[in-house]
C-alpha atoms as a PDB file:
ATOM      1  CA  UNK A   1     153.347-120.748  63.252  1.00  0.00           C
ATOM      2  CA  UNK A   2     156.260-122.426  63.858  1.00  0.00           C
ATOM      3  CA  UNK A   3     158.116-125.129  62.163  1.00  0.00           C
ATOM      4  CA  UNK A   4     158.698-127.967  65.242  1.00  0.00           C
ATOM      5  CA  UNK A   5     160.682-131.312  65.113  1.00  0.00           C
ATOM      6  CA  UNK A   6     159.913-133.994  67.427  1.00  0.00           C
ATOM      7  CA  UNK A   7     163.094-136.263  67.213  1.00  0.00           C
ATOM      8  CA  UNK A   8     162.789-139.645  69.310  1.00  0.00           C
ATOM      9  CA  UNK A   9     164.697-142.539  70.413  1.00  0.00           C
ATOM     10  CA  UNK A  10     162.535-145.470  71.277  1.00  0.00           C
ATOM     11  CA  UNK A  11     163.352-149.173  72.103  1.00  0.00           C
ATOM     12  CA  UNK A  12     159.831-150.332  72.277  1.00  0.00           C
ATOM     13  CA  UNK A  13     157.433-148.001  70.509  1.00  0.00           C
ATOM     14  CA  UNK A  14     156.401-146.126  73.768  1.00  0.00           C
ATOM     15  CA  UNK A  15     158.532-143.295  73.417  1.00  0.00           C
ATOM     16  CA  UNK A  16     157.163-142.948  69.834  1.00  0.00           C
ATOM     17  CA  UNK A  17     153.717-143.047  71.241  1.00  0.00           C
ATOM     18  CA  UNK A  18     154.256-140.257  73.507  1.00  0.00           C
ATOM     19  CA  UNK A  19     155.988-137.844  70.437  1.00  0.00           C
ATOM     20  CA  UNK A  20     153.049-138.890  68.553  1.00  0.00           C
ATOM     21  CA  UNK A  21     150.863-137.349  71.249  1.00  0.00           C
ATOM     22  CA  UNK A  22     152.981-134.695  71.488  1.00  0.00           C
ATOM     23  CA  UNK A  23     153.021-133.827  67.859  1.00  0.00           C
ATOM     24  CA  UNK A  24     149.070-133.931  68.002  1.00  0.00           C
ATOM     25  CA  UNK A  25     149.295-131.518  71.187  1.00  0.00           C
ATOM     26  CA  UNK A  26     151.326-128.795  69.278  1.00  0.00           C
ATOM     27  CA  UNK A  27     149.694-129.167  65.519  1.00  0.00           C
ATOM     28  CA  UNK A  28     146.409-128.193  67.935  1.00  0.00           C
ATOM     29  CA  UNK A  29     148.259-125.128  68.503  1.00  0.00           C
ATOM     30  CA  UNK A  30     148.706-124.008  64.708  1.00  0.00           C
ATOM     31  CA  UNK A  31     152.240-124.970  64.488  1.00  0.00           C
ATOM     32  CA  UNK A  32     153.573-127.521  61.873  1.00  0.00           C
ATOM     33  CA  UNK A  33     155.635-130.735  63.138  1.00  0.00           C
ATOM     34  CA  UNK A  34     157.777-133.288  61.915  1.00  0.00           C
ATOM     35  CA  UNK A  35     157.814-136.538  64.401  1.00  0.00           C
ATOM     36  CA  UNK A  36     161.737-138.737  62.604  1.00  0.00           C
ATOM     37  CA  UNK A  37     163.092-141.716  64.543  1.00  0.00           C
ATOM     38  CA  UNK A  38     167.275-140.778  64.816  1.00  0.00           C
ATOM     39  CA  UNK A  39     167.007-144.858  64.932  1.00  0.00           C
ATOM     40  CA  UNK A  40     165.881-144.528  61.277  1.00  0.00           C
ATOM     41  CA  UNK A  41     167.423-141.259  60.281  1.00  0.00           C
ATOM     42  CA  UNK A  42     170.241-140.117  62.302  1.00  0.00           C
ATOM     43  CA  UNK A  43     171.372-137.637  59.580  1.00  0.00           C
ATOM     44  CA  UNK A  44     167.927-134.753  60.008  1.00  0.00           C
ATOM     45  CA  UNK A  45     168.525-131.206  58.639  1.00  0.00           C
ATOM     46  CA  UNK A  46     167.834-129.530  61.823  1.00  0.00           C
ATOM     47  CA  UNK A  47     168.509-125.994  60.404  1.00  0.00           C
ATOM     48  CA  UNK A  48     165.513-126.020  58.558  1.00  0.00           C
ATOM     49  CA  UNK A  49     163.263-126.168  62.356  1.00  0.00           C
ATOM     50  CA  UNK A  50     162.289-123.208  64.619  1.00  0.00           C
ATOM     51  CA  UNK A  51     162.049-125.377  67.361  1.00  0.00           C
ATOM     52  CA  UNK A  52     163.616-128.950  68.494  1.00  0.00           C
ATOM     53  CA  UNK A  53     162.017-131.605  70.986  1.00  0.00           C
ATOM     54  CA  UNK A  54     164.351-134.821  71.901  1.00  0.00           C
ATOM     55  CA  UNK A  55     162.586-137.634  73.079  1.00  0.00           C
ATOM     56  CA  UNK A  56     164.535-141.091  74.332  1.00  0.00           C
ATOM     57  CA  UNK A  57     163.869-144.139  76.056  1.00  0.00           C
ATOM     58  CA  UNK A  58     166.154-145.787  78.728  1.00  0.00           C
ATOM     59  CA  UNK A  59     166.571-149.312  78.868  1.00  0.00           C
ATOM     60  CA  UNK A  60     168.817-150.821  82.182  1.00  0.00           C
ATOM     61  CA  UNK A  61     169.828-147.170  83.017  1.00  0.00           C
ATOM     62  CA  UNK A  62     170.881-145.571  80.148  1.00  0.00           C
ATOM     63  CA  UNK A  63     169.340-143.580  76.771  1.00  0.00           C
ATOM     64  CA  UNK A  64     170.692-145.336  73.787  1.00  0.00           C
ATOM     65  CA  UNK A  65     174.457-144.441  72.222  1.00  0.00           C
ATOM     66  CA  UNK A  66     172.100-143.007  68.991  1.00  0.00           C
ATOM     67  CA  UNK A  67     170.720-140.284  71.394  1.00  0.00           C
ATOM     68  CA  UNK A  68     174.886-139.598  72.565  1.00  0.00           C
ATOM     69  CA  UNK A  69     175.732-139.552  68.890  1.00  0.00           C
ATOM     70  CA  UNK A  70     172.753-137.118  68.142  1.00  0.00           C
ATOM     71  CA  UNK A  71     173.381-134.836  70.707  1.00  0.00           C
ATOM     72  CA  UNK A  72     177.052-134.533  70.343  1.00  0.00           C
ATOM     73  CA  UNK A  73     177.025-133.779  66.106  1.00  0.00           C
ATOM     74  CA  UNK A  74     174.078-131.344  66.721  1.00  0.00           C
ATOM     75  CA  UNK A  75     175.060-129.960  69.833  1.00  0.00           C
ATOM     76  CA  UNK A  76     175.630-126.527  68.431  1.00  0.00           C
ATOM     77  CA  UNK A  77     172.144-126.084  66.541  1.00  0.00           C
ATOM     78  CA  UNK A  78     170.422-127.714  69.320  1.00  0.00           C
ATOM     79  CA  UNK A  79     171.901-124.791  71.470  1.00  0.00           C
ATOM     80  CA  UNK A  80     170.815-122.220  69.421  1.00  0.00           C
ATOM     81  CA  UNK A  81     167.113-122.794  68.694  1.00  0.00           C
ATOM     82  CA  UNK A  82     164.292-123.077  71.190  1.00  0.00           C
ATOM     83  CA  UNK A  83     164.711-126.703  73.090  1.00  0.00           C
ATOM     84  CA  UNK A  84     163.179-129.234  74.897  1.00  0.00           C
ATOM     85  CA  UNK A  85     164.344-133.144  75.988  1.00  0.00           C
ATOM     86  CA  UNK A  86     162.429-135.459  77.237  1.00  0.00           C
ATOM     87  CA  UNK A  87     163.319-139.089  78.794  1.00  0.00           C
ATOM     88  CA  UNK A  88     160.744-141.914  79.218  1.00  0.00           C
ATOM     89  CA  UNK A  89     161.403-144.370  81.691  1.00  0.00           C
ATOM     90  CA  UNK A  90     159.756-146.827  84.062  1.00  0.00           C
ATOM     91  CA  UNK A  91     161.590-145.504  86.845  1.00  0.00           C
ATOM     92  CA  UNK A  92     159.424-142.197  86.816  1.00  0.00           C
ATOM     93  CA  UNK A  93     156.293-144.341  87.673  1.00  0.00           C
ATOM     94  CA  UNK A  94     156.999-143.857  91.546  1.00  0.00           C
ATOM     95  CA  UNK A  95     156.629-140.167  93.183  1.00  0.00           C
ATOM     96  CA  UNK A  96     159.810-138.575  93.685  1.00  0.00           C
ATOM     97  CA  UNK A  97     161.013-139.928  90.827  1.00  0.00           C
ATOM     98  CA  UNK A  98     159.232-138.618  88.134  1.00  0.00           C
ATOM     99  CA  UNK A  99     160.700-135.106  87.802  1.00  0.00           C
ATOM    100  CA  UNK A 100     163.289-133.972  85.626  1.00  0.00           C
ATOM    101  CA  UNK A 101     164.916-132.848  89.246  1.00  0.00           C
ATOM    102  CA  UNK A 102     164.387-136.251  90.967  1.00  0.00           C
ATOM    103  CA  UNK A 103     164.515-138.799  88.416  1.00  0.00           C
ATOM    104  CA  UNK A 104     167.809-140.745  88.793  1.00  0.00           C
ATOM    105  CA  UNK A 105     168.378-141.430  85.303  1.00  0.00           C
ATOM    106  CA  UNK A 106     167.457-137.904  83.608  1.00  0.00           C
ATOM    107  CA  UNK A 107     169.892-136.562  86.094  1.00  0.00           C
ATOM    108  CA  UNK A 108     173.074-138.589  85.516  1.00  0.00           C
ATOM    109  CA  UNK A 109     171.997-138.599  81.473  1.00  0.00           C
ATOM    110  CA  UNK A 110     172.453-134.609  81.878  1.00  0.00           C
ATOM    111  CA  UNK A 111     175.887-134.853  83.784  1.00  0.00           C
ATOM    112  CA  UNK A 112     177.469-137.041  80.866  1.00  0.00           C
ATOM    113  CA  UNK A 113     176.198-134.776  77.961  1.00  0.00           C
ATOM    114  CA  UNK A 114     176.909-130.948  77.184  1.00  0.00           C
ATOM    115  CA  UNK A 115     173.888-129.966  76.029  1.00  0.00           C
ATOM    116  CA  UNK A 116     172.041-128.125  78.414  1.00  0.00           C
ATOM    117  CA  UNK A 117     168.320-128.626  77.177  1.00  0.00           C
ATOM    118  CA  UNK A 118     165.912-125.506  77.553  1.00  0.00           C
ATOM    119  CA  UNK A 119     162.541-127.471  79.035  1.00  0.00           C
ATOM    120  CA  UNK A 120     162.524-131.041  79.973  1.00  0.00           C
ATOM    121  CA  UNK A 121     160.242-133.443  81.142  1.00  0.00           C
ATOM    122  CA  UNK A 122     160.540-137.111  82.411  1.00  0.00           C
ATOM    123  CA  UNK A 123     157.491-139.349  81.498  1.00  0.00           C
ATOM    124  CA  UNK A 124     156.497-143.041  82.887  1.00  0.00           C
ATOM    125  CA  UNK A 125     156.651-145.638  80.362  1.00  0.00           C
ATOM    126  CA  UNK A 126     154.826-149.016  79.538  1.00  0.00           C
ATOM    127  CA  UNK A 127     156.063-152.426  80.373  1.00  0.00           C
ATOM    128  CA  UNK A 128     155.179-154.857  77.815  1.00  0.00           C
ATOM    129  CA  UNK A 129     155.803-157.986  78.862  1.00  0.00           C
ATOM    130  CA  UNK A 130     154.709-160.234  75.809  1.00  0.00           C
ATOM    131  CA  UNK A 131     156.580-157.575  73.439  1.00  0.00           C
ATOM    132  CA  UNK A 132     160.085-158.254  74.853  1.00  0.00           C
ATOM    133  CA  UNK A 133     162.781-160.916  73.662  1.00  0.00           C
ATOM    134  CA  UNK A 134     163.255-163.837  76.557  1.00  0.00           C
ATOM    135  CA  UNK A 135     166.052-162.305  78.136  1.00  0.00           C
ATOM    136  CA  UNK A 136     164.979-158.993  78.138  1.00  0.00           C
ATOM    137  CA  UNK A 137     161.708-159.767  79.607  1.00  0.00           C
ATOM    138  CA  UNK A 138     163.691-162.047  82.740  1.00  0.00           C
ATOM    139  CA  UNK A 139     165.704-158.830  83.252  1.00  0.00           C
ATOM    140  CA  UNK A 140     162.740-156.363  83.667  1.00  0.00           C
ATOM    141  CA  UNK A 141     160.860-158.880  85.657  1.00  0.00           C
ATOM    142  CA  UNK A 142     163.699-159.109  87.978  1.00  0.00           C
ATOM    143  CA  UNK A 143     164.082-155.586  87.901  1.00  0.00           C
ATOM    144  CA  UNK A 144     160.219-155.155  88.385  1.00  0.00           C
ATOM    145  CA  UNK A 145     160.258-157.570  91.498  1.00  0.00           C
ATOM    146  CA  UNK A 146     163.400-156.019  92.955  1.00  0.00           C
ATOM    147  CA  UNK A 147     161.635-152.532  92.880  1.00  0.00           C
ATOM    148  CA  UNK A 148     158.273-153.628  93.768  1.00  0.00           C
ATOM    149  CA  UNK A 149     156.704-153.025  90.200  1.00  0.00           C
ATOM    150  CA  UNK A 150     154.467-155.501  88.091  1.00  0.00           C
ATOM    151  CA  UNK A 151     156.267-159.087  87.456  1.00  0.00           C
ATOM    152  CA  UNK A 152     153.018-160.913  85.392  1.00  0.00           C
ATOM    153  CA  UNK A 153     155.191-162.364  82.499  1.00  0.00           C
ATOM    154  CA  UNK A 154     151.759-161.937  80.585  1.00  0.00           C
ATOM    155  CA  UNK A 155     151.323-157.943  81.598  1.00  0.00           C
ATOM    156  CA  UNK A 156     151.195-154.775  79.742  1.00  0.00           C
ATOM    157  CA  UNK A 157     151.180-151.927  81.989  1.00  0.00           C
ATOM    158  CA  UNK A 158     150.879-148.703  81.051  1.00  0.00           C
ATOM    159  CA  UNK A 159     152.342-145.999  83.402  1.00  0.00           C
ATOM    160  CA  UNK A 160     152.218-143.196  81.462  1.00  0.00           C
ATOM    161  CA  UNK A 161     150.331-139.914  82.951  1.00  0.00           C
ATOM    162  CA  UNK A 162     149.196-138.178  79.855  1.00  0.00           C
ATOM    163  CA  UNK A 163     147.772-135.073  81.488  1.00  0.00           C
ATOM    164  CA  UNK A 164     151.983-134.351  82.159  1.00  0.00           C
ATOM    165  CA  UNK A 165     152.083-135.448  78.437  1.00  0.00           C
ATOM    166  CA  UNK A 166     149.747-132.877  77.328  1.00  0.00           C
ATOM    167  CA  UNK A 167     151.153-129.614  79.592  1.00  0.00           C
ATOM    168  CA  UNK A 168     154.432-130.475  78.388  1.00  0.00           C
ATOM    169  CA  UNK A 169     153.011-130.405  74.680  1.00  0.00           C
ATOM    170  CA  UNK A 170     151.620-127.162  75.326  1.00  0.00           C
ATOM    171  CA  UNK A 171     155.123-125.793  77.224  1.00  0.00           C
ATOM    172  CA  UNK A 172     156.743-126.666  73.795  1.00  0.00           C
ATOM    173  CA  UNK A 173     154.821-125.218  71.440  1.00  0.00           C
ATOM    174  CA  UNK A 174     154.530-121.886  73.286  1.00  0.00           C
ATOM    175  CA  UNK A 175     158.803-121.446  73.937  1.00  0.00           C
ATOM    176  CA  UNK A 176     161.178-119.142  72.551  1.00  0.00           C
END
């Protein structure tokens, strides 16, 4: 049994929905997990895990500066302990664009960092229409209607495959 921490960087709550899942996925396994928000807690005593999982959000591109900041003071521990990142975007909804390979944003978020993260995974996220501030919510729906995506100022959509949720939950809990 291994002690596992889920660390996550959400904007919305869907990225904390999907280490929640995760978190469910591995305890299945017999391992122990912590799920802490670096949003909340930036400061986590990593030594004290056998295993770390990053999970972030992207919002008009980019992860936020808290997941930089994270990655950058732990970049040595993260290197030396079993690894995984994952990023959770809207982007990854369409095929060929939701690998960590082909997804646009996971790939220039890995050329601007040094850590070189052991497994990742790119997931499809939720557009919440109703949940977002004025602006915000003009953007995406722009955004939406420039890439062909939903534009329903009234629409939650849910693009999240969570059979790719699930293998990468058990992929984590089984590395070394």
């Amino acid at each position: 049994m291994s002690e596992i921490l889920i660390a996550y960087s959400t904007t919305d709550g869907h990225t904390k929905e999907i280490s929640s899942r995760l978190r469910q996925i591995i305890e299945q396994q017999g391992h122990r997990v912590s799920l802490i928000s670096i949003d909340d807690e930036p400061d986590i005593d990593l030594d004290r895990f056998d295993k770390i999982i990053l999970g972030a959000s992207i919002r008009y591109g980019k992860h936020s500066k808290q997941v930089h900041k994270f990655i950058e003071k732990n970049q040595s521990i993260l290197e030396s302990k079993p690894n995984a990142f994952f990023s959770v975007n809207i982007v990854a909804r369409k095929p060929g664009k939701n690998t960590p390979q082909t997804n646009p944003y996971l790939q220039k978020f890995l050329k601007r960092i040094k850590w070189n993260p052991k497994e990742l995974a790119v997931f499809a996220g939720k557009i919440d229409y109703p949940k977002y501030r004025f602006w915000d919510r003009q953007m995406i729906r722009l955004i939406m209607w420039m890439t062909k995506g939903p534009t329903d100022p009234k629409a939650v959509v849910e693009f999240t495959d969570w059979e790719q949720v699930e293998a990468f939950g058990n992929l984590v809990g089984t590395m070394e």
